[in-house]
Protein backbone atom coordinates (compact mmCIF):
# COMPACT_ATOMS: atom_id res chain seq x y z
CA UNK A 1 -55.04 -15.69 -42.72
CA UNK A 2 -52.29 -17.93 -42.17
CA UNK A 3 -50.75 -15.29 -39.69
CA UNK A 4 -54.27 -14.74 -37.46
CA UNK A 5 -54.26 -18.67 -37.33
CA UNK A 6 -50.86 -19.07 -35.75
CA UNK A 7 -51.09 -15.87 -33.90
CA UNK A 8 -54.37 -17.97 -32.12
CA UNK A 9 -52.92 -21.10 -31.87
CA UNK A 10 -49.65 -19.48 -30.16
CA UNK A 11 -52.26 -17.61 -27.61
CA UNK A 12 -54.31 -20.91 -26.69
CA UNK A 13 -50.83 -22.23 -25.57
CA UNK A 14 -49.62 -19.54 -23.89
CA UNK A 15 -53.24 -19.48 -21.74
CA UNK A 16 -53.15 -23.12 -21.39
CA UNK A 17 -49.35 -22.79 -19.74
CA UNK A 18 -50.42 -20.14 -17.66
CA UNK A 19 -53.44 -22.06 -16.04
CA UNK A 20 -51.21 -24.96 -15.17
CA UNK A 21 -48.56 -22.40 -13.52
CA UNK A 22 -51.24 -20.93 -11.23
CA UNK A 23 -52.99 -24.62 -10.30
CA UNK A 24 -51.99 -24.86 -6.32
CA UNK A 25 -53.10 -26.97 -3.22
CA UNK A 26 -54.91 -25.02 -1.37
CA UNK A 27 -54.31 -25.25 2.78
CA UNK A 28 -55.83 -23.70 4.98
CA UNK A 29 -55.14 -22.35 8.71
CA UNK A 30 -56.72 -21.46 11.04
CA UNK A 31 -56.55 -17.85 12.66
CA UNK A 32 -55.43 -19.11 16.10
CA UNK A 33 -52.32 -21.30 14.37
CA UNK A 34 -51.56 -18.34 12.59
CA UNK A 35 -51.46 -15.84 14.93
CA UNK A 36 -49.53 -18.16 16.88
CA UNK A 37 -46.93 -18.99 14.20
CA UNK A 38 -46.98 -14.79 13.21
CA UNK A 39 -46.04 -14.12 16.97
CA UNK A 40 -42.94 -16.50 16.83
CA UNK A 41 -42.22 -14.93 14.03
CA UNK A 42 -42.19 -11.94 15.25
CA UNK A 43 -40.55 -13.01 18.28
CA UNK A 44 -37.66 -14.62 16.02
CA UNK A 45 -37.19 -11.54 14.54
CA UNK A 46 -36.89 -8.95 17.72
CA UNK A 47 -34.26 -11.48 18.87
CA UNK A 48 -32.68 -11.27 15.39
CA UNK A 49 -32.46 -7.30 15.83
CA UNK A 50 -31.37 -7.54 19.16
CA UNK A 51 -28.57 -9.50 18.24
CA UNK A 52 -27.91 -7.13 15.35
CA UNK A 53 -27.64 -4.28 17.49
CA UNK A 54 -25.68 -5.99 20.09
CA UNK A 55 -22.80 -7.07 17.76
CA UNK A 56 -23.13 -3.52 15.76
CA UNK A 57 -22.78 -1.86 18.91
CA UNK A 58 -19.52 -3.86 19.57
CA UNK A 59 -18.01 -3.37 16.07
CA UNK A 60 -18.83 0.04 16.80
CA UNK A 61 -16.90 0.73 20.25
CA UNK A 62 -14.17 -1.86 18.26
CA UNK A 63 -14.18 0.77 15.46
CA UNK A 64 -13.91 3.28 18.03
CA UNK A 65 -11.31 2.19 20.07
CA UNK A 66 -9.00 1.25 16.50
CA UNK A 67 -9.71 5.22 15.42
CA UNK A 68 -7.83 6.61 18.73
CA UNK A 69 -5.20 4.02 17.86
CA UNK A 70 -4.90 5.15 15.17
CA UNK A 71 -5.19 8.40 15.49
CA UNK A 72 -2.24 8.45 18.14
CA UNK A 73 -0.26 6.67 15.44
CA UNK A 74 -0.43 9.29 13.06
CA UNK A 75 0.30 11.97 15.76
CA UNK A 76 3.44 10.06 16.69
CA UNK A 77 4.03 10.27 13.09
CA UNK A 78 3.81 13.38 12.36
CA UNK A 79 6.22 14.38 15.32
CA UNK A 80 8.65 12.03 13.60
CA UNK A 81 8.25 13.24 10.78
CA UNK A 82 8.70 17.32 11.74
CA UNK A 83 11.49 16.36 13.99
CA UNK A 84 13.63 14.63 10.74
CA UNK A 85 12.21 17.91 9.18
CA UNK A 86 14.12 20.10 11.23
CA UNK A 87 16.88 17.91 11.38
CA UNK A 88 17.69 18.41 7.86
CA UNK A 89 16.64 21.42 8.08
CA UNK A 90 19.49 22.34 10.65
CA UNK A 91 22.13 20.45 8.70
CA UNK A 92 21.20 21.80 4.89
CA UNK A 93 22.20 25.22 6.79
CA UNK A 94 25.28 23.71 8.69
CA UNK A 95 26.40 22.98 5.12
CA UNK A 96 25.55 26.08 3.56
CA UNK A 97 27.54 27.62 6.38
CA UNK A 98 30.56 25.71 6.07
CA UNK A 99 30.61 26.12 1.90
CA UNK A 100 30.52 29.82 2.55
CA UNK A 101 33.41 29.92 4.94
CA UNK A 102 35.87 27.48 3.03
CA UNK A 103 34.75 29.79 -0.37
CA UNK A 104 35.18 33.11 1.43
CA UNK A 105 37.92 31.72 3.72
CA UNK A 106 40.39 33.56 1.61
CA UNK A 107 39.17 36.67 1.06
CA UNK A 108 38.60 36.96 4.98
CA UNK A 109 42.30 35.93 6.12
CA UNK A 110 43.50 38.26 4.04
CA UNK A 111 41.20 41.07 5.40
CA UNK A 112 42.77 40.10 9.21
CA UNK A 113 46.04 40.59 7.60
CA UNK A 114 45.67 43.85 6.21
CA UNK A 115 44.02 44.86 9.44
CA UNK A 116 46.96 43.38 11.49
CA UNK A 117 49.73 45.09 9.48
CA UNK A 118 51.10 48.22 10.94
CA UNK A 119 50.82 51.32 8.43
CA UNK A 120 54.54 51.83 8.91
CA UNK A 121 56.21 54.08 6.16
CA UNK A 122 59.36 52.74 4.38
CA UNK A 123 62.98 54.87 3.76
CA UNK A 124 61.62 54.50 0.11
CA UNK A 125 58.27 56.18 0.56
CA UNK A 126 60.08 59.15 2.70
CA UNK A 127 62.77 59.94 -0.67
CA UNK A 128 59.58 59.89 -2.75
CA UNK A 129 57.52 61.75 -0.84
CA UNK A 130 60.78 64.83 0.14
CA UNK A 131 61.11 64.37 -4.34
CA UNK A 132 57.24 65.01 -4.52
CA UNK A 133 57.74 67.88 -1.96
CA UNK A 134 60.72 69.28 -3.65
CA UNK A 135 58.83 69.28 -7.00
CA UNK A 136 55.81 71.42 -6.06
CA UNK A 137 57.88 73.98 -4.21
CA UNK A 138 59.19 74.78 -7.83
C-alpha cells in the first residue's frame, strides 16, 4: 500500500513539473509579417548557398591546380628516381666486371702466353723421340 502511495505521489510531481515546462507566452503574428520575415529568410539563405558554392568552387579549382602540381612532382620523381636506378644499376655491373677480370686475370695471361709461345722442339725431345723410334723398330 505503501508502494501505490509513493508510486502516486511521485506521478502528481512529475505531472505538476511537466505543466510548468510547457506554460509559454503566447505571440502572435500576423501572416503578412511572417511571410515577410520567411522571405528574408529565405533570401538570407540563397545568399548563404551562393557564397557556399562560390568559395567551394574556388577550393575546388585550388585543389585542382595543387593535384597537377603535384602530380608533376611525383613524375619528376620518379625520373629521378629510375635514373639513380640505372645508375647503380650500370656501376653494380662495372664492378662485377672488374672482380671478374682481376680474379680471372691470371688464368687469361697465361692463356696469351701459351698461345704466343712457338711450338719449337728442343735437342732433348729429338734424342727421345730417335730412342722411342729406335725402340719400336725392335
Amino acid at each position: 500500500m505503501m508502494k501505490k502511495f509513493l508510486i502516486s505521489l511521485l506521478l502528481i510531481l512529475l505531472m505538476a513539473s511537466i505543466s510548468y515546462g510547457a506554460a509559454s507566452e503566447d505571440v502572435y503574428l500576423r501572416r503578412d509579417v511572417f511571410d515577410a520575415k520567411m522571405d528574408a529568410l529565405i533570401s538570407r539563405m540563397d545568399a548563404l548557398e551562393k557564397s557556399i558554392n562560390t568559395r567551394f568552387d574556388a577550393l575546388s579549382s585550388r585543389v585542382d591546380s595543387l593535384e597537377k602540381v603535384m602530380n608533376n612532382s611525383f613524375a619528376a620523381m620518379d625520373k629521378r628516381i629510375g635514373d639513380l636506378q640505372t645508375t647503380v644499376y650500370w656501376g653494380f655491373s662495372i664492378l662485377g666486371l672488374f672482380i671478374t677480370l682481376i680474379t680471372f686475370a691470371p688464368t687469361v695471361g697465361e692463356a696469351v702466353k701459351n698461345m704466343r709461345k712457338p711450338e719449337y722442339a728442343t735437342l732433348e725431345d729429338v734424342k727421345r723421340l730417335i730412342a722411342e723410334s729406335k725402340l719400336e723398330a725392335k
